[in-house]
C-alpha atoms as a PDB file:
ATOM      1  CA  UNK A   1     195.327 115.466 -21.209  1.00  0.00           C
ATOM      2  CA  UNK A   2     194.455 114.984 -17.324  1.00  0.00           C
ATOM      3  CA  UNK A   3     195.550 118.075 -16.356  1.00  0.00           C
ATOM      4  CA  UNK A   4     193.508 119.455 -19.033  1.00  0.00           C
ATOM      5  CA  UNK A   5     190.139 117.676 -17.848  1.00  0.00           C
ATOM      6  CA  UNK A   6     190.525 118.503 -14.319  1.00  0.00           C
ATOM      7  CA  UNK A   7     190.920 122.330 -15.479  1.00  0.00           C
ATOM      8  CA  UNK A   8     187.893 121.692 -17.498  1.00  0.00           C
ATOM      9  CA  UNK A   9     185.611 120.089 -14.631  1.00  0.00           C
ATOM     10  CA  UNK A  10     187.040 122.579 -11.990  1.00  0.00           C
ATOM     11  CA  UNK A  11     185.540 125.405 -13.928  1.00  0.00           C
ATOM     12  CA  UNK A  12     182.267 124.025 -14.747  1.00  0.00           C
ATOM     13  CA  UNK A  13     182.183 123.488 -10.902  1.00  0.00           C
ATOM     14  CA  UNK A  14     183.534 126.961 -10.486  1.00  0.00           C
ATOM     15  CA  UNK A  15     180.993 128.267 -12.799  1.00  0.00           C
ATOM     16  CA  UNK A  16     177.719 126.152 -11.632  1.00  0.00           C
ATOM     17  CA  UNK A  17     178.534 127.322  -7.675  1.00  0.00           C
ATOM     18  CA  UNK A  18     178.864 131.119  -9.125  1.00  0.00           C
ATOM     19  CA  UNK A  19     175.297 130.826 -10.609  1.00  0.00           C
ATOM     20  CA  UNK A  20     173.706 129.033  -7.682  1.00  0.00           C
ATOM     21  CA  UNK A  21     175.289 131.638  -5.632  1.00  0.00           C
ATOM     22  CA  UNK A  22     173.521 134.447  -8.102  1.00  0.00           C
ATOM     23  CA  UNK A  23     170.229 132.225  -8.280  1.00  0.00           C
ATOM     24  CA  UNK A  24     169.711 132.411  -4.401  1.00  0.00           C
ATOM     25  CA  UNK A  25     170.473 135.833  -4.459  1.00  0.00           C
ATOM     26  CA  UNK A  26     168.092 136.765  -6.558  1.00  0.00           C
ATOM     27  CA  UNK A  27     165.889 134.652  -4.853  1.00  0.00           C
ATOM     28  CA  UNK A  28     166.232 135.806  -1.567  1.00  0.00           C
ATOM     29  CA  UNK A  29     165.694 139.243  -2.843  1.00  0.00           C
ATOM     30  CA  UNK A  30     162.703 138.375  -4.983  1.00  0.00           C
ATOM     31  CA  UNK A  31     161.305 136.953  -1.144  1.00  0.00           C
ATOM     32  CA  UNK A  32     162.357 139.813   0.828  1.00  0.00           C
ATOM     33  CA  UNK A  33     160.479 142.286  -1.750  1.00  0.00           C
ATOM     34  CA  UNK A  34     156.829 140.338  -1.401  1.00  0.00           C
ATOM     35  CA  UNK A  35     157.184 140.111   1.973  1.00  0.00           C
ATOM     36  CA  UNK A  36     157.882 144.078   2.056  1.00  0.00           C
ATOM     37  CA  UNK A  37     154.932 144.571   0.191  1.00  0.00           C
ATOM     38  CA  UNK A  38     152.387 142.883   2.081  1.00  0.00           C
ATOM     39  CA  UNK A  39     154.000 144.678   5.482  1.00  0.00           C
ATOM     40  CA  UNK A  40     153.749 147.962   3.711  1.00  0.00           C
ATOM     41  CA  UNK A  41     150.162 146.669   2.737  1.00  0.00           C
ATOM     42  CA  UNK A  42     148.772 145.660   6.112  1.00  0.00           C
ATOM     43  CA  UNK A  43     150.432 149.079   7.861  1.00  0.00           C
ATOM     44  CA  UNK A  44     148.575 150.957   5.290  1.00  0.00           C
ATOM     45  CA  UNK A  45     145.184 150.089   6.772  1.00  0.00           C
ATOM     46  CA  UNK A  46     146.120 149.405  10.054  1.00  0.00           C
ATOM     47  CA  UNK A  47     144.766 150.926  13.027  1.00  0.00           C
ATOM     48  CA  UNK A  48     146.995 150.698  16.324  1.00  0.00           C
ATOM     49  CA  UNK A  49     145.290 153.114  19.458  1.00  0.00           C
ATOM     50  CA  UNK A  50     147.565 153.606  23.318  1.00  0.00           C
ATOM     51  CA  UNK A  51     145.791 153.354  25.780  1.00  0.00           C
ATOM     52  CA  UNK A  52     146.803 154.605  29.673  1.00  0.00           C
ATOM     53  CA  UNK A  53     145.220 151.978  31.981  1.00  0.00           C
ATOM     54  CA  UNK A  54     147.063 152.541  35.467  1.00  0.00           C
ATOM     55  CA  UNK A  55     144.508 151.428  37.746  1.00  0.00           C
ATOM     56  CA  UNK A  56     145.674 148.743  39.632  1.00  0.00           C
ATOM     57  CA  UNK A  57     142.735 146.487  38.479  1.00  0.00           C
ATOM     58  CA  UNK A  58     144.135 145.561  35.300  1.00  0.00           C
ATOM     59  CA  UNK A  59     147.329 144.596  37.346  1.00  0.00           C
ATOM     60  CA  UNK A  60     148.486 140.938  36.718  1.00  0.00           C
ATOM     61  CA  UNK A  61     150.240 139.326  39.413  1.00  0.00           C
ATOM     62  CA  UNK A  62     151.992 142.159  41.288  1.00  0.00           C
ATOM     63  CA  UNK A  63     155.020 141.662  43.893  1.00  0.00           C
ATOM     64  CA  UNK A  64     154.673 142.350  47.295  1.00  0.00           C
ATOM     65  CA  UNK A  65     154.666 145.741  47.736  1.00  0.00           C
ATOM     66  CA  UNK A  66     157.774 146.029  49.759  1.00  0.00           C
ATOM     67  CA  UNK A  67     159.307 145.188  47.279  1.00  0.00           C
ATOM     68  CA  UNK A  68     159.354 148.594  45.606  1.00  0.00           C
ATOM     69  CA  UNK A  69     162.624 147.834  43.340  1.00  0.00           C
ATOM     70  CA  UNK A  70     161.100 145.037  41.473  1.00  0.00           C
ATOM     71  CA  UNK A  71     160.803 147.280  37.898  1.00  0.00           C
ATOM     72  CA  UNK A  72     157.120 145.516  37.808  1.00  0.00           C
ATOM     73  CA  UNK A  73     155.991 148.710  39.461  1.00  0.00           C
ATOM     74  CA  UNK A  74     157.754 151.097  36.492  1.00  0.00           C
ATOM     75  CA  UNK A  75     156.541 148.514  33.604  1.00  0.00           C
ATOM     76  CA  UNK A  76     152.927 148.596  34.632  1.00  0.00           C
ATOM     77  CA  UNK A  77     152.336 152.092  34.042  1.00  0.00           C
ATOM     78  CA  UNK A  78     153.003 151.778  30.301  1.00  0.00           C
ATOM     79  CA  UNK A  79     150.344 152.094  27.773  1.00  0.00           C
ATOM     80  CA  UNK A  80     148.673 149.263  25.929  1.00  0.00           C
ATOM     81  CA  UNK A  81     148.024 148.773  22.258  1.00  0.00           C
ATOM     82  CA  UNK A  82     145.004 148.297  21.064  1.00  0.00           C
ATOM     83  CA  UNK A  83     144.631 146.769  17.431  1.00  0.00           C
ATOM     84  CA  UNK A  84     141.116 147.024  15.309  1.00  0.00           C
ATOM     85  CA  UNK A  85     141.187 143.389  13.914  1.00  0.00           C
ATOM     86  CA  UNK A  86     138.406 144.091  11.209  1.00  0.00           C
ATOM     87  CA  UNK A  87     140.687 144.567   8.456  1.00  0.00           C
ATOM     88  CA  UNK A  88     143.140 141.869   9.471  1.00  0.00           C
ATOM     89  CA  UNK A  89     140.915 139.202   9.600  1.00  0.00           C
ATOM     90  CA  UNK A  90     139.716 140.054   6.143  1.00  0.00           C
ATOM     91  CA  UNK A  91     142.982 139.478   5.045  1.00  0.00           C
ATOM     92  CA  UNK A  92     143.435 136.137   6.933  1.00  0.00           C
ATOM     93  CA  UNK A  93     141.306 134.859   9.210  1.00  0.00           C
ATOM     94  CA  UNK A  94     144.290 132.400  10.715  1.00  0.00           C
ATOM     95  CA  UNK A  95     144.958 136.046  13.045  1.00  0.00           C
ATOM     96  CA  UNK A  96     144.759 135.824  16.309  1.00  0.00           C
ATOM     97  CA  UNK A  97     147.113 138.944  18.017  1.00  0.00           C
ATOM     98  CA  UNK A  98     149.283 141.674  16.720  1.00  0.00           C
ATOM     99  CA  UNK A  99     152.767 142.112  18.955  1.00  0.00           C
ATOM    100  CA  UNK A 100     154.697 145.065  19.164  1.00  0.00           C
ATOM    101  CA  UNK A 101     158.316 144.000  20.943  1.00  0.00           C
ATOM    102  CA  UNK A 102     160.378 147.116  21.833  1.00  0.00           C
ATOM    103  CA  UNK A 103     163.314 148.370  21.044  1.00  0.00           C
ATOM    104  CA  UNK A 104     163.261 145.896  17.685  1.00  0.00           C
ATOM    105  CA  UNK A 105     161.561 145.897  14.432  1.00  0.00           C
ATOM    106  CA  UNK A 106     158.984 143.036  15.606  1.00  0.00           C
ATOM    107  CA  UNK A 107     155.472 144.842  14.611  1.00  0.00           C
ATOM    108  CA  UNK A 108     153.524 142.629  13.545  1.00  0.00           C
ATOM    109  CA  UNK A 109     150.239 140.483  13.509  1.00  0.00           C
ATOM    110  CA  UNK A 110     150.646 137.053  14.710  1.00  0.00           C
ATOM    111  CA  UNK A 111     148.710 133.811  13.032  1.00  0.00           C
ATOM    112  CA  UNK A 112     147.990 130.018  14.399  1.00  0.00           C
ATOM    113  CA  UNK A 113     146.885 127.265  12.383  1.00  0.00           C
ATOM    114  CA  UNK A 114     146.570 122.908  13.177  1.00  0.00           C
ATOM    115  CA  UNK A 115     150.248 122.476  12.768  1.00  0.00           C
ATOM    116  CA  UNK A 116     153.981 124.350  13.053  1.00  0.00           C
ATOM    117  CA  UNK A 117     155.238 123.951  10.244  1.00  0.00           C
ATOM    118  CA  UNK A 118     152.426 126.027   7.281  1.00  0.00           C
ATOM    119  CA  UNK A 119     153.420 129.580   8.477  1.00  0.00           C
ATOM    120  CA  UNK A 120     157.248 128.591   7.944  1.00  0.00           C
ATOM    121  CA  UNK A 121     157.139 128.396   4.004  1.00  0.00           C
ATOM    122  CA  UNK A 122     153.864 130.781   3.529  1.00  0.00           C
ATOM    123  CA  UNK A 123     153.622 134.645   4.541  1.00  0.00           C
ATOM    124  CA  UNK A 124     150.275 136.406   6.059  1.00  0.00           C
ATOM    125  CA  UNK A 125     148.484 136.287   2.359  1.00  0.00           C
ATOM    126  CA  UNK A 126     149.164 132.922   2.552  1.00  0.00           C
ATOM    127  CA  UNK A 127     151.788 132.406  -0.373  1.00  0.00           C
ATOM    128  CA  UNK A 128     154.530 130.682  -0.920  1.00  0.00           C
ATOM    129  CA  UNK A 129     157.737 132.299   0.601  1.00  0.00           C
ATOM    130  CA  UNK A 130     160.667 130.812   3.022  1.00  0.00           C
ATOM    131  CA  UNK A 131     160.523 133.613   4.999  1.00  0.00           C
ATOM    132  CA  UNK A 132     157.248 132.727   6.084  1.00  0.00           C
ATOM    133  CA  UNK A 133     155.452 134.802   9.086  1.00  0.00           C
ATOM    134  CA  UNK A 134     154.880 135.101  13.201  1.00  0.00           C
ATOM    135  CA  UNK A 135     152.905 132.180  13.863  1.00  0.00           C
ATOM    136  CA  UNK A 136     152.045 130.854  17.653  1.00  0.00           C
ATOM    137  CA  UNK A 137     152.249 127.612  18.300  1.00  0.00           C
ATOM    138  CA  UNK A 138     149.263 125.419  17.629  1.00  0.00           C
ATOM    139  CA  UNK A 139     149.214 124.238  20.775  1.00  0.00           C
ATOM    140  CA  UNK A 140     148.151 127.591  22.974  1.00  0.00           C
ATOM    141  CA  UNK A 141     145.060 129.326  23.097  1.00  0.00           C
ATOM    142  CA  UNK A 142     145.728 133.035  23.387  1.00  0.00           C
ATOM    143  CA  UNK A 143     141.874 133.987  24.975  1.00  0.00           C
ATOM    144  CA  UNK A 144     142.463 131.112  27.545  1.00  0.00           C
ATOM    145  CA  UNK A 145     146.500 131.509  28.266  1.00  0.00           C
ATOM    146  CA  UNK A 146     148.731 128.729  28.958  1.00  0.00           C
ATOM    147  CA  UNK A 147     151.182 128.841  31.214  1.00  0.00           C
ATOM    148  CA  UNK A 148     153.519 129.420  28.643  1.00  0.00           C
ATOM    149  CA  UNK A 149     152.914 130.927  25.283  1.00  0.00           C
ATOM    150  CA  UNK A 150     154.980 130.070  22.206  1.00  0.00           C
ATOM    151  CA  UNK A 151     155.756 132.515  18.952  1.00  0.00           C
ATOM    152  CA  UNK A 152     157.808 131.805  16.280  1.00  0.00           C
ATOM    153  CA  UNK A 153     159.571 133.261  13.330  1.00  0.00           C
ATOM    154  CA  UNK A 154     162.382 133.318  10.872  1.00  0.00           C
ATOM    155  CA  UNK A 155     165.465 135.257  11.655  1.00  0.00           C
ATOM    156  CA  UNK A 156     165.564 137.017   8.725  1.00  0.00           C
ATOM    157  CA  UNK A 157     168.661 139.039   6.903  1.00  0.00           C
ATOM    158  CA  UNK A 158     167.003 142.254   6.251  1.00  0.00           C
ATOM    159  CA  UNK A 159     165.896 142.188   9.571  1.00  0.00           C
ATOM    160  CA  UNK A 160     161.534 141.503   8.949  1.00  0.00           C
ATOM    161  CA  UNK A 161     160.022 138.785  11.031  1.00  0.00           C
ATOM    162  CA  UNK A 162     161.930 138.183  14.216  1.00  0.00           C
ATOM    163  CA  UNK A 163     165.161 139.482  12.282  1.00  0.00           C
ATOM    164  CA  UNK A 164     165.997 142.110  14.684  1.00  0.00           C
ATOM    165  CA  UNK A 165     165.383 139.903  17.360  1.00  0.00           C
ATOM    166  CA  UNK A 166     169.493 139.449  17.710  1.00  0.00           C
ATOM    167  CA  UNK A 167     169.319 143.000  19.074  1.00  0.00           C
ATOM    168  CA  UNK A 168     168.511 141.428  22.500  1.00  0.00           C
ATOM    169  CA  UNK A 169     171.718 139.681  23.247  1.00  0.00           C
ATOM    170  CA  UNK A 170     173.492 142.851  22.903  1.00  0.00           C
ATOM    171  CA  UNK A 171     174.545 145.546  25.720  1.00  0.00           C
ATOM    172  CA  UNK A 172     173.289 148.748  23.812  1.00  0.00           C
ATOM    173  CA  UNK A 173     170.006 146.850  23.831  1.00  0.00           C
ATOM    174  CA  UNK A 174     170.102 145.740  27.568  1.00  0.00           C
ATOM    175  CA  UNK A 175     170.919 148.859  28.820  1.00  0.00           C
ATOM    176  CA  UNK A 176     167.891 150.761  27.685  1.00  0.00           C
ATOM    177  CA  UNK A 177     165.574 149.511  30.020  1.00  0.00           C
ATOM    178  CA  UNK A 178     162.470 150.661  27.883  1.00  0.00           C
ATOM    179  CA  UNK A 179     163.382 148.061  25.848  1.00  0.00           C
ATOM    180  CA  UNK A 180     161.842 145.406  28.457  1.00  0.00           C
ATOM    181  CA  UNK A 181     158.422 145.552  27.354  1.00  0.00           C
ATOM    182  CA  UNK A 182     156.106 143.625  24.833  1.00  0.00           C
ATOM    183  CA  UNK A 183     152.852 144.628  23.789  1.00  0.00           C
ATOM    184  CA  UNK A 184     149.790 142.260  22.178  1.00  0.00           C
ATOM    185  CA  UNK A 185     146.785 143.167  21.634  1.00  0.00           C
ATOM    186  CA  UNK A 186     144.046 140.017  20.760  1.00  0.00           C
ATOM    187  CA  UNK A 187     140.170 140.438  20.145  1.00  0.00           C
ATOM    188  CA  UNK A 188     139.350 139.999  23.493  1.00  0.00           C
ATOM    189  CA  UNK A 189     142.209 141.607  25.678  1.00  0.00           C
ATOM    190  CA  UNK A 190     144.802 143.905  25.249  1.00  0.00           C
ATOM    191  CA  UNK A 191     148.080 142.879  27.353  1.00  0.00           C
ATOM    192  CA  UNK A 192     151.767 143.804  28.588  1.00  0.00           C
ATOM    193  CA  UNK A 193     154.147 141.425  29.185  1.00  0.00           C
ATOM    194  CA  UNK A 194     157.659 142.257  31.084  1.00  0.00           C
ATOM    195  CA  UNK A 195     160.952 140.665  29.901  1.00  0.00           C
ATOM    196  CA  UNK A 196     162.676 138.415  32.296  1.00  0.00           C
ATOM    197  CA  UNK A 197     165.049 135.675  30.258  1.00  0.00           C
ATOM    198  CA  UNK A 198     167.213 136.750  26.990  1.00  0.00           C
ATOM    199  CA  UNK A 199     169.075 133.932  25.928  1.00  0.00           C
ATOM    200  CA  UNK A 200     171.178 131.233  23.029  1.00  0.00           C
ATOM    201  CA  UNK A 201     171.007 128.092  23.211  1.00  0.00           C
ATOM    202  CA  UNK A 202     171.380 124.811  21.175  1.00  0.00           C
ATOM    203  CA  UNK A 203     168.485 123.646  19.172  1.00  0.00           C
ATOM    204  CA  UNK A 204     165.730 122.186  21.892  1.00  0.00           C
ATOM    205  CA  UNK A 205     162.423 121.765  23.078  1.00  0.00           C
ATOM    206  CA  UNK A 206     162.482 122.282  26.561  1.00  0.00           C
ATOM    207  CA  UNK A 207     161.519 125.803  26.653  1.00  0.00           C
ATOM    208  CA  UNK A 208     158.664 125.405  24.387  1.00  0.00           C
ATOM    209  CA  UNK A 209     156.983 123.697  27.296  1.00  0.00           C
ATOM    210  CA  UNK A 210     153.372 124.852  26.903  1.00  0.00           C
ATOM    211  CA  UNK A 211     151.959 123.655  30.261  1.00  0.00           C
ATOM    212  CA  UNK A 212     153.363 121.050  33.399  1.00  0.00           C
ATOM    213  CA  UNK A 213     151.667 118.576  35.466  1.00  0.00           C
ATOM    214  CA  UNK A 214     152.760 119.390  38.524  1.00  0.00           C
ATOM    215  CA  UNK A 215     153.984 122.948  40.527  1.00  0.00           C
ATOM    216  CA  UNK A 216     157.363 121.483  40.844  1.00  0.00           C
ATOM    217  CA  UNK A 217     157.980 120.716  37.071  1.00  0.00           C
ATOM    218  CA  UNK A 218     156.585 124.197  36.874  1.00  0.00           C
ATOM    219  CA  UNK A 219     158.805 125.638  39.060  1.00  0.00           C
ATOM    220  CA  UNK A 220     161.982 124.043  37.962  1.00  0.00           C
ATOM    221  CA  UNK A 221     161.236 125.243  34.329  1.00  0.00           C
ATOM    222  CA  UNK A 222     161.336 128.986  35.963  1.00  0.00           C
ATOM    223  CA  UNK A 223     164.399 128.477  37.752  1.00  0.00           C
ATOM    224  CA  UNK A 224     165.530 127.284  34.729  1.00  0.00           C
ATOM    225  CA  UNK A 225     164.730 129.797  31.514  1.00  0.00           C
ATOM    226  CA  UNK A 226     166.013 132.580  34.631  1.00  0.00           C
ATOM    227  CA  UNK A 227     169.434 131.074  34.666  1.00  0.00           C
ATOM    228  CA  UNK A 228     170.261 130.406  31.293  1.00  0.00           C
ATOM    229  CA  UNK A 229     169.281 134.647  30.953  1.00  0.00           C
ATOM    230  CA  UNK A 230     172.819 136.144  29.487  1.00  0.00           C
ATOM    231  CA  UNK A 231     171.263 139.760  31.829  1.00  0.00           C
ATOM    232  CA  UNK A 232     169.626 140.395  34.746  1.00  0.00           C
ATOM    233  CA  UNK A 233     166.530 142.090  34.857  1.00  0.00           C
ATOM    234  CA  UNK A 234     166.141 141.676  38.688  1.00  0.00           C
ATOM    235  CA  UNK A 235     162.443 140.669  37.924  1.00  0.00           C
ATOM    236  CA  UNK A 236     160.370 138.394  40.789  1.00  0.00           C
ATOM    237  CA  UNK A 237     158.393 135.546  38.438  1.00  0.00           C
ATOM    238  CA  UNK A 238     156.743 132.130  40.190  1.00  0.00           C
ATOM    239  CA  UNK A 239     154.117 129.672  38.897  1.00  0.00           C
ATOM    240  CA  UNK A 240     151.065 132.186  38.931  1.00  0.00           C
ATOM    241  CA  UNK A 241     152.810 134.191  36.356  1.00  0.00           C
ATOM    242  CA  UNK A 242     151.945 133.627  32.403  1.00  0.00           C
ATOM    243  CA  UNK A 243     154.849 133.481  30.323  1.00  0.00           C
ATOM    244  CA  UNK A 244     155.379 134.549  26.934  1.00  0.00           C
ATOM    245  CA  UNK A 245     158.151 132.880  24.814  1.00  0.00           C
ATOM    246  CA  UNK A 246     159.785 134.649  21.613  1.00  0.00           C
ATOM    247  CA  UNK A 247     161.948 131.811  19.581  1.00  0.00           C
ATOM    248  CA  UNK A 248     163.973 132.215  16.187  1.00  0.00           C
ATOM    249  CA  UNK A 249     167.009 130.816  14.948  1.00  0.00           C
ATOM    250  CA  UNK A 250     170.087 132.426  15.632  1.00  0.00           C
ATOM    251  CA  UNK A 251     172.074 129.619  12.925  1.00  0.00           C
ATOM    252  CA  UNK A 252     171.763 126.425  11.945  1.00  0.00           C
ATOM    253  CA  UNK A 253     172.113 124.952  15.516  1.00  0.00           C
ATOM    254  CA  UNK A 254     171.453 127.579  17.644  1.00  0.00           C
ATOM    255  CA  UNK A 255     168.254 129.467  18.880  1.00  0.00           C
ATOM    256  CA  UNK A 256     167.517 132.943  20.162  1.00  0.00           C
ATOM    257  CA  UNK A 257     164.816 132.720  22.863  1.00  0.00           C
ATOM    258  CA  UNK A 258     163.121 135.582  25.144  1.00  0.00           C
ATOM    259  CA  UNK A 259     160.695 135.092  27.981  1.00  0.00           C
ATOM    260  CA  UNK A 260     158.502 137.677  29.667  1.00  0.00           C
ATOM    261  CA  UNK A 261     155.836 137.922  31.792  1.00  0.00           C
ATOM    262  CA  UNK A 262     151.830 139.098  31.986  1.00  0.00           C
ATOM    263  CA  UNK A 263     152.017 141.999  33.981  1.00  0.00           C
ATOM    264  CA  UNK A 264     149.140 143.933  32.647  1.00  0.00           C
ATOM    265  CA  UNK A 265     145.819 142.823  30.911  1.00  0.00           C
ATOM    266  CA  UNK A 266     142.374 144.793  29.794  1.00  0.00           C
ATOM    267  CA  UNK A 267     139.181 143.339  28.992  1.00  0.00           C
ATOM    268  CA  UNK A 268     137.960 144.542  25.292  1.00  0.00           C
ATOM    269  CA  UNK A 269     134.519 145.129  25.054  1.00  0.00           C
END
C-alpha cells in the first residue's frame, strides 16, 4: 500500500511539473508574440535618415593626433542616425532616444521613467509583459549627459530587447571591427559612441556608476571597466570622455555589460 501511494504522488508531481512546464511555454510564447507585434508596429511608421557629418566640428574628444592608430579616427567618419520622434512620442511619451547597436539585433527606441523597475514588467505600449523594454536609468539625463549613461534590458530567448547582446563576448563578433559602433539619436542631438569594454561579470552595481565626486574616483572607474574588457579595442578613453553603458543579464547571477564612448555628436535643429 506504500509503494502504491508513493507511485501515486510521484505522478501527480510528474504530471503538475509537465503542465507548468507547458503553461510557461505557452506563456513565454504568448509574450514573445505581443512584443513582436508592437516592434513590427513601431518599424512600420518609423522614419530612420544617415547622415555623413565628417567635419571635425562635431568631433567629441579626439586623441592626439599622433596618435593615428587609435581607431577613433576610422569610427568618426561613420554616419549618424537620425530618428523623427513625432510618431514615437505619440505612442509613449516616456521616449527619450532610439539606439541602433551594430552587428546585433538592438534597434530600438529607448524609454525613462521615476524608477527602474516599470519598464521591466511593461513593453513600449505600456502593457503588461516580463519581457518588458530598453529603458535608461532614471537617474541620467540624456540632453545634459552624465558621465556615464545607463540602458537596460532583458536578455531575451528569441533574441528582442538586448537578446542578441551575447553576440559581443564572442570572436566572430570581435573580429568584425564594424561591429564597434553604437548609434542614438535623441530630440536634440544625434550621436556615435565607440566601444571600448565588453565584458561578464557577477551581479553588481559598480559599473552603473552614473557620476563621481572626484577625478580620481573617476579615473579608477576607467581603469577599471578597461580591464575587466574580455578584447582589446586599443581605444585611448580618460575622464573628459562620456560613457555609455549597455547592461542585461547573461543568467541568474551574471551580467553582460558594454561600455563605449561619445566620439561624435550633432546639434538637431
Amino acid at each position: 500500500m506504500k509503494k502504491k501511494k508513493i507511485w501515486l504522488v510521484s505522478i501527480i508531481l510528474g504530471a503538475f511539473v509537465i503542465t507548468y512546464a507547458e503553461v510557461k511555454v505557452i506563456l513565454w510564447y504568448y509574450n514573445s508574440q505581443n512584443i513582436k507585434k508592437e516592434i513590427d508596429s513601431i518599424y512600420s511608421s518609423l522614419k530612420i535618415e544617415e547622415i555623413y557629418l565628417n567635419k571635425e566640428d562635431y568631433y567629441v574628444n579626439p586623441p592626439q593626433k599622433k596618435v593615428l592608430e587609435d581607431p577613433y579616427w576610422d569610427y568618426v567618419k561613420l554616419p549618424l542616425i537620425s530618428v523623427d520622434f513625432s510618431d514615437l512620442k505619440t505612442k509613449n511619451s516616456d521616449t527619450v532616444a532610439f539606439i541602433k547597436v551594430s552587428g546585433t539585433n538592438i534597434n530600438y527606441p529607448v524609454v525613462k521613467t521615476t524608477n527602474n523597475t516599470y519598464y521591466l514588467t511593461h513593453t513600449y505600449n505600456k502593457e503588461n509583459n516580463p519581457a518588458g523594454w530598453v529603458f535608461m536609468d532614471y537617474r541620467n539625463d540624456i540632453n545634459n549627459l552624465d558621465d556615464n549613461t545607463i540602458i537596460y534590458a532583458h536578455s531575451m530567448y528569441d533574441k528582442t530587447m538586448f537578446g542578441s547582446l551575447k553576440k559581443i563576448l564572442t570572436n566572430n563578433w570581435y573580429q568584425d571591427t564594424d561591429n564597434y559602433v553604437i548609434n542614438i539619436s535623441t530630440e536634440k542631438s544625434n550621436t556615435l559612441w565607440q566601444v571600448f569594454s565588453v565584458y561578464s561579470i557577477p551581479t553588481e552595481t559598480y559599473y552603473l556608476t552614473s557620476n563621481f565626486g572626484s577625478v580620481s574616483s573617476h579615473e579608477k572607474f576607467i581603469k577599471e571597466i578597461q580591464n575587466r574588457s574580455v578584447f582589446d579595442f586599443k581605444t585611448t578613453v580618460d575622464t573628459n570622455d562620456k560613457i555609455l553603458t549597455l547592461s542585461t543579464c547573461k543568467n541568474d547571477f551574471e551580467k553582460i555589460v558594454l561600455h563605449a564612448k561619445l566620439i561624435k555628436e550633432q546639434t538637431r535643429a
